[in-house]
Protein backbone atom coordinates (compact mmCIF):
# COMPACT_ATOMS: atom_id res chain seq x y z
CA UNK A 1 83.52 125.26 129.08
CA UNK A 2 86.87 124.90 127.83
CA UNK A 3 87.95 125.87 124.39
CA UNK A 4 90.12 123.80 122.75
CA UNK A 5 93.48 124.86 122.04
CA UNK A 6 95.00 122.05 119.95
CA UNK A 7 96.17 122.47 116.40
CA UNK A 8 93.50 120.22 115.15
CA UNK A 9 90.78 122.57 116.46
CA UNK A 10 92.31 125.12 114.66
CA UNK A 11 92.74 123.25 111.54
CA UNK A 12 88.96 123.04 112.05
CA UNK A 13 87.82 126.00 112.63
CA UNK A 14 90.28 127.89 109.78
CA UNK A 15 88.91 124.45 106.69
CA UNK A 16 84.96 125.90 107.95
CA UNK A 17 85.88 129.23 107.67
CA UNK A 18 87.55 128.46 104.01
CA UNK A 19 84.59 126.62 102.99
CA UNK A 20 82.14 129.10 103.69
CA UNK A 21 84.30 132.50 101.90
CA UNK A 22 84.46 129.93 98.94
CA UNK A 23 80.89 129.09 98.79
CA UNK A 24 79.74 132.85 98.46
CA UNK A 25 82.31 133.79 96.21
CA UNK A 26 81.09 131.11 93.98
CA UNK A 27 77.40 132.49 94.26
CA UNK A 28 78.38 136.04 93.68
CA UNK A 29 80.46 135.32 90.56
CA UNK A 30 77.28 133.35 89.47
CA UNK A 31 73.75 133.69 87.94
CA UNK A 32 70.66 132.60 89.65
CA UNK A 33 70.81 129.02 87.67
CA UNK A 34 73.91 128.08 88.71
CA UNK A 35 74.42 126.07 91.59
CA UNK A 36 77.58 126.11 93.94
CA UNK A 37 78.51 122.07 93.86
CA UNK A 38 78.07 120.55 97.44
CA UNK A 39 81.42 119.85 99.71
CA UNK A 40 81.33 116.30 100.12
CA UNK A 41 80.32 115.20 103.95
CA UNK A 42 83.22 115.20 106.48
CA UNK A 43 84.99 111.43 107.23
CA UNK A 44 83.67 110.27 110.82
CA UNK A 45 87.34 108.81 111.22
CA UNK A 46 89.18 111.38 110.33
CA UNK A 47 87.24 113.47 112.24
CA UNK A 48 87.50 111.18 115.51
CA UNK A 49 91.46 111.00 114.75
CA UNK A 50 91.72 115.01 114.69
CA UNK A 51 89.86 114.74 118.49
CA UNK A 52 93.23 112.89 119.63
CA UNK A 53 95.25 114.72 122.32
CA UNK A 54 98.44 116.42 120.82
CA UNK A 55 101.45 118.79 121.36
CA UNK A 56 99.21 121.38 121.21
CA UNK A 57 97.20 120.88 123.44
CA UNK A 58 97.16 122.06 127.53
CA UNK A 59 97.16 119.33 130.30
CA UNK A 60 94.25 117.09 131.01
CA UNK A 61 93.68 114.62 133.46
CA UNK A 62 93.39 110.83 131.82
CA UNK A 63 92.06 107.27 133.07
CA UNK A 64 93.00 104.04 131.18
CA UNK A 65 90.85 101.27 132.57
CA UNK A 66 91.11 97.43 131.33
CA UNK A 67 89.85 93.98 133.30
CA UNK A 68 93.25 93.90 135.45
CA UNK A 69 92.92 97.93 136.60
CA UNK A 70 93.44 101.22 136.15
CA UNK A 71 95.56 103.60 135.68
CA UNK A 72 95.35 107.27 135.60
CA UNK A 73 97.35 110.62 135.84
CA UNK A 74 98.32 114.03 134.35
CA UNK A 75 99.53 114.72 130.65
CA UNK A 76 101.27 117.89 130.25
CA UNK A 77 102.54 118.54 126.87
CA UNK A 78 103.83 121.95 126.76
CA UNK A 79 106.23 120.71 129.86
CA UNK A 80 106.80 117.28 128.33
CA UNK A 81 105.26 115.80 131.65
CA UNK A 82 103.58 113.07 133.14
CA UNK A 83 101.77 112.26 136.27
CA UNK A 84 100.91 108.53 136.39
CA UNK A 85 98.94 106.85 139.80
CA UNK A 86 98.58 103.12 140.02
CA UNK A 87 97.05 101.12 142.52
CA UNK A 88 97.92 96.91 142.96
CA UNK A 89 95.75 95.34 145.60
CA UNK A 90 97.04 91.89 146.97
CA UNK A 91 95.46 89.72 149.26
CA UNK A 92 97.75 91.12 152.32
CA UNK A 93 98.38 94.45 150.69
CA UNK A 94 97.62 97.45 148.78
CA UNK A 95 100.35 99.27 147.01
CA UNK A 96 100.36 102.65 145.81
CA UNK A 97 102.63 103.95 143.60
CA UNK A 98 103.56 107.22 141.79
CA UNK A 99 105.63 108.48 139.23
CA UNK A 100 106.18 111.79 138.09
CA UNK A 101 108.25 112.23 134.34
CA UNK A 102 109.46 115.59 132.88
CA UNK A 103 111.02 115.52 129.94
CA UNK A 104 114.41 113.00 130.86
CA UNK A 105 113.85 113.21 134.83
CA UNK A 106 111.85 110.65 136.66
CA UNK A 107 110.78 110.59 140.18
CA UNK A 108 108.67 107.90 142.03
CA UNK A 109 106.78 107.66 145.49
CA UNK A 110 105.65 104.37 147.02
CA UNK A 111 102.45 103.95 149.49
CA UNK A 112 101.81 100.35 151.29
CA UNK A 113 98.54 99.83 153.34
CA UNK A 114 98.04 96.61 154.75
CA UNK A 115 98.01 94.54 158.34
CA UNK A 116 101.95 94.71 158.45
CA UNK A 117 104.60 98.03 158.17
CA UNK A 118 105.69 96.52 154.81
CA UNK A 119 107.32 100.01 154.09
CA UNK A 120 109.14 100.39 156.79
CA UNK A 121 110.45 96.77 156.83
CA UNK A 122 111.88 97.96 153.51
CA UNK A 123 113.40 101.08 154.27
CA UNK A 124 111.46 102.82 152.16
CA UNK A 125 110.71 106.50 152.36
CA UNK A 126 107.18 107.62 152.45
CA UNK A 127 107.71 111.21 150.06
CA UNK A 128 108.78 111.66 146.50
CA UNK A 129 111.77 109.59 145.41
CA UNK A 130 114.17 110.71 142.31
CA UNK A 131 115.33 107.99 140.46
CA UNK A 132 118.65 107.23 138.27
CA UNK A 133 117.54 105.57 135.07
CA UNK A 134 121.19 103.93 134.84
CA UNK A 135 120.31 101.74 138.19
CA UNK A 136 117.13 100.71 136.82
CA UNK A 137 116.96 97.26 135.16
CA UNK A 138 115.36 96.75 132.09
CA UNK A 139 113.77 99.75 129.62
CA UNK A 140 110.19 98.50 130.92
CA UNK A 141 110.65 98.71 134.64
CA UNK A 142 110.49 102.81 134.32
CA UNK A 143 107.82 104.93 132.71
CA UNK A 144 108.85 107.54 130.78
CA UNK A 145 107.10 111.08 129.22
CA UNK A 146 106.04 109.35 125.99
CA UNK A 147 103.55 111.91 124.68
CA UNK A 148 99.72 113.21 125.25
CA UNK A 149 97.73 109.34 123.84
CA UNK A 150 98.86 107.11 126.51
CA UNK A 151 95.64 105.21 126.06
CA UNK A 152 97.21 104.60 122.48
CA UNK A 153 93.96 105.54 121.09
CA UNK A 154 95.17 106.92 117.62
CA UNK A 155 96.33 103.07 116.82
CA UNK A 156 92.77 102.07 117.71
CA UNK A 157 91.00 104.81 115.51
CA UNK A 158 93.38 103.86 113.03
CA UNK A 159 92.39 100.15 112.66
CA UNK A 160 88.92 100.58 112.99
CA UNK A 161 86.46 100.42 109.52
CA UNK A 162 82.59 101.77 109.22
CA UNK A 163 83.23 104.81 111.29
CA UNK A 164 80.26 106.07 111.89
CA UNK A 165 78.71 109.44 113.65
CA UNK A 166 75.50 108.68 115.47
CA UNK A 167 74.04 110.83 118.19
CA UNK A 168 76.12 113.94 118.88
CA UNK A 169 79.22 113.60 119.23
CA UNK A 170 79.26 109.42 119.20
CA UNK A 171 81.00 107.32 116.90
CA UNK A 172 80.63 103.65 116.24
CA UNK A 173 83.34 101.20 114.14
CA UNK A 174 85.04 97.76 114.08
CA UNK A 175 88.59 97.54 114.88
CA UNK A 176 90.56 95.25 112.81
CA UNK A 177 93.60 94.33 114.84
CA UNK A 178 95.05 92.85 111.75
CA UNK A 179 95.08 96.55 110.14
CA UNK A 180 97.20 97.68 113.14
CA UNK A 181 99.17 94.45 114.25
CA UNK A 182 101.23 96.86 117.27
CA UNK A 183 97.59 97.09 118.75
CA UNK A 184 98.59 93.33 119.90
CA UNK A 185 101.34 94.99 121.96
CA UNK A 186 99.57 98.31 123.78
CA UNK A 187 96.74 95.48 124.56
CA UNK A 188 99.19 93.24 125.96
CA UNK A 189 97.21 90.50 128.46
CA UNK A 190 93.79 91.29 126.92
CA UNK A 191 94.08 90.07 123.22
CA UNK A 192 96.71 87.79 121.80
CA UNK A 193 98.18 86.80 118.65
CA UNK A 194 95.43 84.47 117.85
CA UNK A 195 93.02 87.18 118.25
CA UNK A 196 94.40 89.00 115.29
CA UNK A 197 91.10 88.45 113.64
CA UNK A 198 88.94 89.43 115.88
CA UNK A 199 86.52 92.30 115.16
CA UNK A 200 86.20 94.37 117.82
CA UNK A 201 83.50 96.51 118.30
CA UNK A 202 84.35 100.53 119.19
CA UNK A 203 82.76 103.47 121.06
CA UNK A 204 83.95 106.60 121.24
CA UNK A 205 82.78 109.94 122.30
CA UNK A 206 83.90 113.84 121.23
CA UNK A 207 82.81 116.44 123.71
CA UNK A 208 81.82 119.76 122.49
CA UNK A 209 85.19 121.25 123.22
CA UNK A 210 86.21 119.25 120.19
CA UNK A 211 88.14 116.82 122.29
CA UNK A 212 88.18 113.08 122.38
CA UNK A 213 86.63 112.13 126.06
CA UNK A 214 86.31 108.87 126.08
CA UNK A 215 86.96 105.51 123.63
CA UNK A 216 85.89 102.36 124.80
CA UNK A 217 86.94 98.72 123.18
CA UNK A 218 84.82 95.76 123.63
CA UNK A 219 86.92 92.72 124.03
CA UNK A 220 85.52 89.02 123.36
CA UNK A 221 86.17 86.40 125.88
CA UNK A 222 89.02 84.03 124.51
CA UNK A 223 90.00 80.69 126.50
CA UNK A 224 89.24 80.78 130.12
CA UNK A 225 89.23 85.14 129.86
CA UNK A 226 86.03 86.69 130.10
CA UNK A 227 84.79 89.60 128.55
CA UNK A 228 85.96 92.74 128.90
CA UNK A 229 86.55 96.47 128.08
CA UNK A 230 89.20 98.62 127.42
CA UNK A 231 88.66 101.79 128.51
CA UNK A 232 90.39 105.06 127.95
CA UNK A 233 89.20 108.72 129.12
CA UNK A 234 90.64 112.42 128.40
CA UNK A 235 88.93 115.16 130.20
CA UNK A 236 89.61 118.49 131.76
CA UNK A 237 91.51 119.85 129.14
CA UNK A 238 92.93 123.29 130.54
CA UNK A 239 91.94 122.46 134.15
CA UNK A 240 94.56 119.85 135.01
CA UNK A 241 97.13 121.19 137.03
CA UNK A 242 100.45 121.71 135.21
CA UNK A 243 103.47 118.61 135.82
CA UNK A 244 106.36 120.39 136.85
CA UNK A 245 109.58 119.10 138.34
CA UNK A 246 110.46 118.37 142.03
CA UNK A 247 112.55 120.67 144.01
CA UNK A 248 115.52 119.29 146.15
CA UNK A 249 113.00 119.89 149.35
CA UNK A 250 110.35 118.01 147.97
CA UNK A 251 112.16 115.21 147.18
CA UNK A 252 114.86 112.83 148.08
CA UNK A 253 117.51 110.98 145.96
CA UNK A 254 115.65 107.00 145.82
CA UNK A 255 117.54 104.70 148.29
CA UNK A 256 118.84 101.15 147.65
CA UNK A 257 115.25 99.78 148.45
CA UNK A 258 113.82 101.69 145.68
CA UNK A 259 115.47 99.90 142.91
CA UNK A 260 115.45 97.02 144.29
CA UNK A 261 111.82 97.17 144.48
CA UNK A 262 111.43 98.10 140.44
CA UNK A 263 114.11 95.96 139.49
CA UNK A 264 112.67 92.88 141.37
């Protein structure tokens, strides 16, 4: 099992270690009828906030999973990189498409399946594209390396109240979208403005590596939506394969077609 590596975990590790060489110097420096005083009971939230992926930490593989998908990839923070996969299925068509970030550099490959050769009728090459940011329209239209919680689980942690540790390594709370109001914005198209008072109930789970695996978000139905869940997953910490840039022979500069496909 992997060991993890992440500041936090060391934090850990180094406040237990503290605790304990204070607790027998108190009983050695002490008669029998004196009784160390007890270290109040760690805070399931912070706790579950110290599980977050950061900096420190090697890659690992995540999955973000809501009612209209999923998306998943490869975080790599000590190269600053990103694999992202997403998959759009239309009723003629299924559309694949990859992006690879490091640091400032961004480079994108595009897979259509269906009846018709949509992707040659576009000109578009089949391997890995590199992109110019300055021809793409719009700060939205192309990802970017924005550090190791794309799931923007922190913000979620953050707004939730009566954190709670049940079985092993389970928590249970309430999110408060009010507490947090950007929450609106990372769970753009499944909760709106005039959910802002919603209480929404919140699972999450820390595997014994000390990492945060998994967080799920129930979401009420609102309108015509139906319920849902909002689902976010970080596993194989150390095991994920390291995001590292293209070479010029694995990769070709993106044609015309390419933006005009992201800017359209």
């Amino acid at each position: 099992m992997t060991q993890r590596s992440g500041s936090t975990a060391t934090t850990r590790r180094l406040a237990t270690t503290a605790v304990a060489l204070l607790a027998a110097t108190l009983v050695a420096g002490c008669d029998d009828k004196t009784t160390p005083e007890a270290a109040p009971p760690p805070d399931p939230k912070q706790q579950l906030l110290a599980a977050v992926p950061d900096e420190q930490d090697p890659a690992f593989r995540f999955t973000i999973s809501d009612a209209s998908g999923d998306v998943s990839g490869v975080i790599d923070p000590v190269n600053q990189g990103m694999n992202i996969d997403t998959v759009t299925k239309d009723e003629d068509f299924t559309l694949e498409m990859s992006y690879r970030m490091v640091e400032s550099r961004t480079w994108m490959k595009v897979n259509f399946k269906g009846a018709q050769d949509i992707q040659k009728l576009m000109k578009l090459p089949t391997k890995w594209m590199a992109l110019d940011p300055t021809k793409v329209e719009g700060p939205d239209s192309l990802p970017s390396y924005e550090g190791t919680d794309p799931g923007n689980v922190a913000a979620i942690i953050r707004a939730a109240t009566d954190v709670q540790l049940g079985e092993p390594g389970t928590y249970t709370g309430v999110v408060d979208l009010s507490a947090e109001p950007e929450l609106v914005d990372h769970l753009e198209g499944l909760v709106t403005l005039g959910d802002a008072s919603a209480q929404l109930p919140l699972t999450a789970v820390v595997g014994a590596d000390g990492n945060l695996s998994s967080l799920t978000l129930d979401i009420p139905a609102s309108g015509k939506k139906k319920a849902s869940e909002y689902v976010v997953e970080y596993v194989d910490f150390g095991d994920a394969p390291q995001v590292v840039p293209f070479t010029d022979d694995s990769a070709q500069q993106a044609p015309a077609a390419a933006y005009d496909l992201l800017n359209s």
